[in-house]
Protein backbone atom coordinates (compact mmCIF):
# COMPACT_ATOMS: atom_id res chain seq x y z
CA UNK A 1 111.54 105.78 129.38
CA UNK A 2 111.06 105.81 125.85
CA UNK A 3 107.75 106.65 124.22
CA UNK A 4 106.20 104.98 120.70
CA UNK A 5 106.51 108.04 119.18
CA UNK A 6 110.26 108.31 119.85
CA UNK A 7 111.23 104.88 119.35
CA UNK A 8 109.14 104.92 116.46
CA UNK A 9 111.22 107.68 114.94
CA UNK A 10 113.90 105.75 115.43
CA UNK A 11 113.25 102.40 113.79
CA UNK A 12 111.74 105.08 110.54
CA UNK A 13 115.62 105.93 110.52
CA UNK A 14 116.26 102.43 108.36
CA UNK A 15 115.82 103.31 105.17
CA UNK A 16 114.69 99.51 104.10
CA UNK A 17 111.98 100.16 107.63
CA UNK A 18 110.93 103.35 106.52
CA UNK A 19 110.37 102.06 102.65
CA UNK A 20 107.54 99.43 104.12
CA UNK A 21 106.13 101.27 106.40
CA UNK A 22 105.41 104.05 103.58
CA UNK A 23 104.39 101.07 101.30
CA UNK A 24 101.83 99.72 104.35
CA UNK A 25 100.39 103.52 105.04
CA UNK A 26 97.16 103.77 102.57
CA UNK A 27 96.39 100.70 104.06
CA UNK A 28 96.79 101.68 107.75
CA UNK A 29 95.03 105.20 107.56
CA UNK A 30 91.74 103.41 105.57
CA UNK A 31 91.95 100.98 108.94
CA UNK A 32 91.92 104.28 111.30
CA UNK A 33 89.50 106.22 109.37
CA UNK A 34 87.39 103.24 109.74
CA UNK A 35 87.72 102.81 113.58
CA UNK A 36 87.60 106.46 114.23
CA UNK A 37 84.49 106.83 112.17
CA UNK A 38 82.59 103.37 114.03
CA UNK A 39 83.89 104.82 117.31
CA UNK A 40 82.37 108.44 116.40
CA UNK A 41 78.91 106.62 115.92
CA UNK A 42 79.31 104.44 119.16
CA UNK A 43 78.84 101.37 116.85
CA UNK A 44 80.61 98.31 117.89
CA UNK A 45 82.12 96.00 114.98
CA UNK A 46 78.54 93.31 114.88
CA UNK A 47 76.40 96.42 114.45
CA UNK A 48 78.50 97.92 112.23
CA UNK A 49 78.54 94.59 110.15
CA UNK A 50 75.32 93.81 110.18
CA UNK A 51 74.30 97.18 108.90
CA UNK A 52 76.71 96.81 105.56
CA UNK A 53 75.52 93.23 105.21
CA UNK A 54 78.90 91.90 106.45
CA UNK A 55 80.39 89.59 109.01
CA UNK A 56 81.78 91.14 112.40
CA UNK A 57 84.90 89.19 111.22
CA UNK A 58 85.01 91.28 107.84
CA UNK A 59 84.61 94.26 109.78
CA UNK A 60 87.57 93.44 112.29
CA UNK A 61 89.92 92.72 109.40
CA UNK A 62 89.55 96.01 107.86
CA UNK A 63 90.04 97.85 110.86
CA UNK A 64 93.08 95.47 111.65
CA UNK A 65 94.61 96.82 108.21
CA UNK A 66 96.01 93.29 106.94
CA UNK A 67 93.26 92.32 104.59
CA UNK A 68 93.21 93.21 101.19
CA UNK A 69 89.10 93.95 100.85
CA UNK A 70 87.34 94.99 97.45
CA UNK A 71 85.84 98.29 96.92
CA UNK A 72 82.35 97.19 97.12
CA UNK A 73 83.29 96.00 100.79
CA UNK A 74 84.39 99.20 101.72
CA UNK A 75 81.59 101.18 100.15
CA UNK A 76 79.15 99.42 101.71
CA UNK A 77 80.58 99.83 105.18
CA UNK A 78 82.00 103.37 104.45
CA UNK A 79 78.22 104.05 103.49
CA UNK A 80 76.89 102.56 107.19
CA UNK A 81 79.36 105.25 108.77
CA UNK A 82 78.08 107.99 106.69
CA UNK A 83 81.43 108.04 104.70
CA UNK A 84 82.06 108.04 100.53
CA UNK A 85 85.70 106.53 99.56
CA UNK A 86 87.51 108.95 97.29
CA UNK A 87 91.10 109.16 95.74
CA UNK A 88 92.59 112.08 96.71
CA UNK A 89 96.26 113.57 95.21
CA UNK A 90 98.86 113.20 97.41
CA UNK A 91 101.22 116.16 98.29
């Protein structure tokens, strides 16, 4: 049986795959941070949201990764978890 992590590899063989999935990545490890930081405070997604001020709906489409939220949004629920947003260099 194949795992995700193997058939994963595979699909990132397509060059034209690979390409979006690099593209989607900022995007996708914001969304984990996010969950992994709720998680570490045993919040769930309304008390998260009503501590930044937010909807529970605004909340779940960050951590889904397909919204395209403003930096204020993020602050503010970055701040709740006890987390700053900063732009780091890549390597």
């Amino acid at each position: 049986m194949t795992t995700w992590k193997q058939h994963k590899q595979e699909l990132l063989k397509n060059p034209k795959l690979k390409a979006a999935y690099d593209e989607l990545e900022p995007e996708y490890r914001l969304a984990n941070d996010l969950i992994r930081a709720r998680l570490g405070k045993k919040m769930t997604q309304t008390e998260l949201a009503k501590k930044a001020g937010v909807s529970r709906v605004v909340v779940a489409r960050l951590e889904s990764g397909t919204t395209n939220p403003t930096l204020e949004t993020v602050n503010r629920v970055a701040g709740v978890l006890g987390k700053e947003l900063k732009l780091v260099g890549s390597n």
